[in-house]
N, C-alpha and C. Protein backbone atom coordinates (compact mmCIF):
# COMPACT_ATOMS: atom_id res chain seq x y z
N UNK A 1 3.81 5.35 8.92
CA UNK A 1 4.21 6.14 7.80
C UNK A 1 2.98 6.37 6.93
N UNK A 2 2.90 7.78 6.48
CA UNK A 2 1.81 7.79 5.27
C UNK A 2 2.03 8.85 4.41
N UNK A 3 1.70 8.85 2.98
CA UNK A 3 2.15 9.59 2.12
C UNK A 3 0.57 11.14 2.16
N UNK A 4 0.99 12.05 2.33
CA UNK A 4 -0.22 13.11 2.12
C UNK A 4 0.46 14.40 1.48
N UNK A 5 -0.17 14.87 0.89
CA UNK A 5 -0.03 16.34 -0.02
C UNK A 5 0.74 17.42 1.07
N UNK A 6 -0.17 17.21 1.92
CA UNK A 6 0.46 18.06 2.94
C UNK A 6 1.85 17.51 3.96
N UNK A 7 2.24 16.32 3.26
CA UNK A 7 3.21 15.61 4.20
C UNK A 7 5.07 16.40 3.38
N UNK A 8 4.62 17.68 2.06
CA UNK A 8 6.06 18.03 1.96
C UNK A 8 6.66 18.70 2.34
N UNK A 9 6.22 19.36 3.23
CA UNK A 9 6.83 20.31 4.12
C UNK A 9 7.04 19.59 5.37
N UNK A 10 7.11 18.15 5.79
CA UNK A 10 7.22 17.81 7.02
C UNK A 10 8.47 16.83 6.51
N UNK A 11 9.32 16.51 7.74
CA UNK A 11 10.90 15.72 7.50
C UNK A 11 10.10 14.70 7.03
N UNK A 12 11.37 13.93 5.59
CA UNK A 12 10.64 12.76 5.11
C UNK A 12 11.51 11.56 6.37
N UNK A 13 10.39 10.73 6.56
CA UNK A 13 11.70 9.62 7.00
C UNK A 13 13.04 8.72 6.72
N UNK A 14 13.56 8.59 7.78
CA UNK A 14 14.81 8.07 7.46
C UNK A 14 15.24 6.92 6.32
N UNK A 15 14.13 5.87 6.48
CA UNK A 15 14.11 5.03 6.23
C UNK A 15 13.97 5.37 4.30
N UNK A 16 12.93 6.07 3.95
CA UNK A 16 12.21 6.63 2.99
C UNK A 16 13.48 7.71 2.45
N UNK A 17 14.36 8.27 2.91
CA UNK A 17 15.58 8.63 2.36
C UNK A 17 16.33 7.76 1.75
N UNK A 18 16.70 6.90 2.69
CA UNK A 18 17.94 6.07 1.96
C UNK A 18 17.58 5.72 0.95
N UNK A 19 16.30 4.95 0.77
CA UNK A 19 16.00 4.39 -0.29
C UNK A 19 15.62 5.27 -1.55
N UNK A 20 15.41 6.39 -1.36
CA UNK A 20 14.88 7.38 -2.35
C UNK A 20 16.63 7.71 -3.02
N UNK A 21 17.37 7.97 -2.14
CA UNK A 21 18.75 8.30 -2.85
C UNK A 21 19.23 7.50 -3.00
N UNK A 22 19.22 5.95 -2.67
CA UNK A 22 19.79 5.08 -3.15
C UNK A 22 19.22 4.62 -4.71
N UNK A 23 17.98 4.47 -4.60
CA UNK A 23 17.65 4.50 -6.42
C UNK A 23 17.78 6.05 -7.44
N UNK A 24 18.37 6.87 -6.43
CA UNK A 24 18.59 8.05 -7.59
C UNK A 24 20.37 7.82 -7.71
N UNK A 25 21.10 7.52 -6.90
CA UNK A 25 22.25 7.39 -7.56
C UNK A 25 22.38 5.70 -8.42
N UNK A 26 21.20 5.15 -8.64
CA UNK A 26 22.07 4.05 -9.23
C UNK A 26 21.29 4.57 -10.65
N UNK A 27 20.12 5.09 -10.53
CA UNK A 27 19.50 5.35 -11.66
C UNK A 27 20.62 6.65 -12.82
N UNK A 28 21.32 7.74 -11.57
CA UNK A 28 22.10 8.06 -12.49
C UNK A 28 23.26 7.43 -13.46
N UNK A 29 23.93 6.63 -12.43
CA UNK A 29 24.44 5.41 -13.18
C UNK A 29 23.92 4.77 -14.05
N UNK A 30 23.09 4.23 -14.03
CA UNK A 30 22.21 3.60 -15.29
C UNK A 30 22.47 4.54 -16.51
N UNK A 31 21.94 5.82 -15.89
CA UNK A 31 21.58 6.75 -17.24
C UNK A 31 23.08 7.39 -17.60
N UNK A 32 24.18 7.00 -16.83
CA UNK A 32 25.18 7.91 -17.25
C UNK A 32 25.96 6.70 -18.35
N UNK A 33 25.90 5.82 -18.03
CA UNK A 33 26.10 4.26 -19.00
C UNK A 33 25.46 4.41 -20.06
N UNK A 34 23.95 4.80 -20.15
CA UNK A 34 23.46 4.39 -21.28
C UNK A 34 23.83 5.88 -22.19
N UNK A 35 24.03 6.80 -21.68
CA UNK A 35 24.30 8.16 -22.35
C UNK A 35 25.74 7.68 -23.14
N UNK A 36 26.95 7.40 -22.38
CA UNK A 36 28.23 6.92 -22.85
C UNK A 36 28.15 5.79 -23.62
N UNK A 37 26.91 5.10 -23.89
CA UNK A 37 26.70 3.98 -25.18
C UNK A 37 25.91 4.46 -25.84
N UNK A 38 25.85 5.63 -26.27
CA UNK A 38 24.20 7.00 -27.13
C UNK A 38 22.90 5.86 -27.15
N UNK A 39 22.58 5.49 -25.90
CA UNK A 39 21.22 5.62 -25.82
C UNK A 39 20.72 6.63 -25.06
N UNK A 40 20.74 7.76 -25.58
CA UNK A 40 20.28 9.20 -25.25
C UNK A 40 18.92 9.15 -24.61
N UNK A 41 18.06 8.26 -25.52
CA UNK A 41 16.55 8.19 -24.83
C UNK A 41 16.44 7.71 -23.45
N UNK A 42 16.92 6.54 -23.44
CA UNK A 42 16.94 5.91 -22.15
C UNK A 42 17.30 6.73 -21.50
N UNK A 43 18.69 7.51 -21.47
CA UNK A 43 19.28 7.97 -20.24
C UNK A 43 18.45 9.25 -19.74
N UNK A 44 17.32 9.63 -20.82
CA UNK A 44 17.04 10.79 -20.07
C UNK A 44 15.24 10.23 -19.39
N UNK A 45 15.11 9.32 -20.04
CA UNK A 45 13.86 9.04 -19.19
C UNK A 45 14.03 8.23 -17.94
N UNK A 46 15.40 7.63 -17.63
CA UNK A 46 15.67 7.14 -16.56
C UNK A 46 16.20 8.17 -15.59
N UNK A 47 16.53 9.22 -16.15
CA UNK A 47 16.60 10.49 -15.44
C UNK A 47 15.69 11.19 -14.42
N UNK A 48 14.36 11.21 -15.91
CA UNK A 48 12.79 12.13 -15.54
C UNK A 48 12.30 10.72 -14.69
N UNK A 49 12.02 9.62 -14.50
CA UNK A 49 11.61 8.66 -14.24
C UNK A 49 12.11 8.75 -12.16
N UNK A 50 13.68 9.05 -12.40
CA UNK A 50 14.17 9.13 -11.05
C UNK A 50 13.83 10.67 -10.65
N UNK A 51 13.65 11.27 -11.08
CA UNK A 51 13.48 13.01 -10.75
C UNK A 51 12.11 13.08 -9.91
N UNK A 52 11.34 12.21 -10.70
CA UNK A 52 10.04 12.42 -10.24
C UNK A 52 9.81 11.77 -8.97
N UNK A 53 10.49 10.45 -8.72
CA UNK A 53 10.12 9.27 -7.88
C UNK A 53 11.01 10.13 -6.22
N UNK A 54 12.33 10.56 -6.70
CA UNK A 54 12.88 11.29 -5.21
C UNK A 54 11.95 12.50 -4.78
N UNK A 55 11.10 12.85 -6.18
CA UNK A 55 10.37 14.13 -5.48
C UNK A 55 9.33 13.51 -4.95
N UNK A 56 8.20 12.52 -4.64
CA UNK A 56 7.52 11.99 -4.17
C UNK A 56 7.94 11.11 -3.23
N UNK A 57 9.00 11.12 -2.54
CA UNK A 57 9.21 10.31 -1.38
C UNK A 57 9.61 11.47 -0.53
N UNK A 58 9.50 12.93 -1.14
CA UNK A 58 8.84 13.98 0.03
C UNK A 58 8.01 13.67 0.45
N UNK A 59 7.04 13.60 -0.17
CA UNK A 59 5.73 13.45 0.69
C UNK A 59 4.99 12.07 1.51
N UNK A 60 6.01 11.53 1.91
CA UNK A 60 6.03 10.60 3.01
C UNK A 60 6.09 11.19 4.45
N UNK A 61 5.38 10.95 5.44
CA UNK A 61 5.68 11.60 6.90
C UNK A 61 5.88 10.22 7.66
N UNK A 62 6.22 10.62 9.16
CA UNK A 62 5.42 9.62 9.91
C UNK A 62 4.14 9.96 10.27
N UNK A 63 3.32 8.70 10.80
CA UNK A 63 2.28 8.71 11.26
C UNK A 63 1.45 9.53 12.59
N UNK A 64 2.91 10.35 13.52
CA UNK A 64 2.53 11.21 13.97
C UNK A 64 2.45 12.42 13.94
N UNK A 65 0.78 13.13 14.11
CA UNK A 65 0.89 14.38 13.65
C UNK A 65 1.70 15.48 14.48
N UNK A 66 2.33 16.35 13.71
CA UNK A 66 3.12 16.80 14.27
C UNK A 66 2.28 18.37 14.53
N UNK A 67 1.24 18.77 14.38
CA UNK A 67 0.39 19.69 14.43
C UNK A 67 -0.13 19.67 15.98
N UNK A 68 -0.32 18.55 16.39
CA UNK A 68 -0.83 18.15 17.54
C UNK A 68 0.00 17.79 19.25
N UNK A 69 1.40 17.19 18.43
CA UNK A 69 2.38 17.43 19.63
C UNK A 69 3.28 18.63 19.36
N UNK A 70 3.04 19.11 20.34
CA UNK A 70 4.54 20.04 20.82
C UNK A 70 4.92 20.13 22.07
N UNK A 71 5.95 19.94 22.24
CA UNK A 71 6.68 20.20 23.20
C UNK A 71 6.80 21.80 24.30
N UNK A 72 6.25 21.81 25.69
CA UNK A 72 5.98 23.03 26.65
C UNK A 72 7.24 22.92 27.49
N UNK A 73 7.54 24.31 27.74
CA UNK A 73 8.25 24.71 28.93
C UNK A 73 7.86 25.18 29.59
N UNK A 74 8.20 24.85 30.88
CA UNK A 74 7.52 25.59 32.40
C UNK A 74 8.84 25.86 32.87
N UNK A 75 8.54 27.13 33.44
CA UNK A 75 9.74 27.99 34.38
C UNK A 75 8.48 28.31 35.96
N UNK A 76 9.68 28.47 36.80
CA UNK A 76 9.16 28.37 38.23
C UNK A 76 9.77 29.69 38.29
N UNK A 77 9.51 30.40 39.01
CA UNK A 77 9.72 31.82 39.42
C UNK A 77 9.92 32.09 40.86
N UNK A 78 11.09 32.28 41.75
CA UNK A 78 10.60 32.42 42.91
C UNK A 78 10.91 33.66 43.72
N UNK A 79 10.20 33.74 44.77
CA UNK A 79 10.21 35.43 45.28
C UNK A 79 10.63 35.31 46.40
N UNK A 80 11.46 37.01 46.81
CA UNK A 80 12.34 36.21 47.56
C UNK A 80 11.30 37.32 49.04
């Protein structure tokens, strides 16, 4: 796995999902608690805090480049 600029346009990994949406739904929780007790501040920097962190676990890839493998088809042709 490695994180690169150019890694957001490539699938993030699996692994690197769960965990990215698993701290954005608890963080909304957090912030939807602290909003319903008016700590307004908190809830919105635990917001911007999670906003930012799921957008940077885009740019996680795996370690193989995917520029370099692709997959060929061969067709056989035959005459009659």
């Amino acid at each position: 796995m490695q994180f690169s600029w150019k890694g957001y346009w490539e699938p993030t990994p699996k692994g690197i999902r769960k965990i990215a949406d698993s701290l954005l739904a608890g963080a909304m929780t957090v912030s939807t608690i602290s909003f319903a007790n008016d700590n307004k501040t908190v809830a919105v920097i635990v917001l911007v805090v999670a906003g930012i962190a799921k957008m940077l676990s885009n740019f996680f890839t795996d370690d193989i480049d995917s520029t370099t493998t692709s997959t060929t088809t061969t067709t056989t042709t035959s005459g009659s």
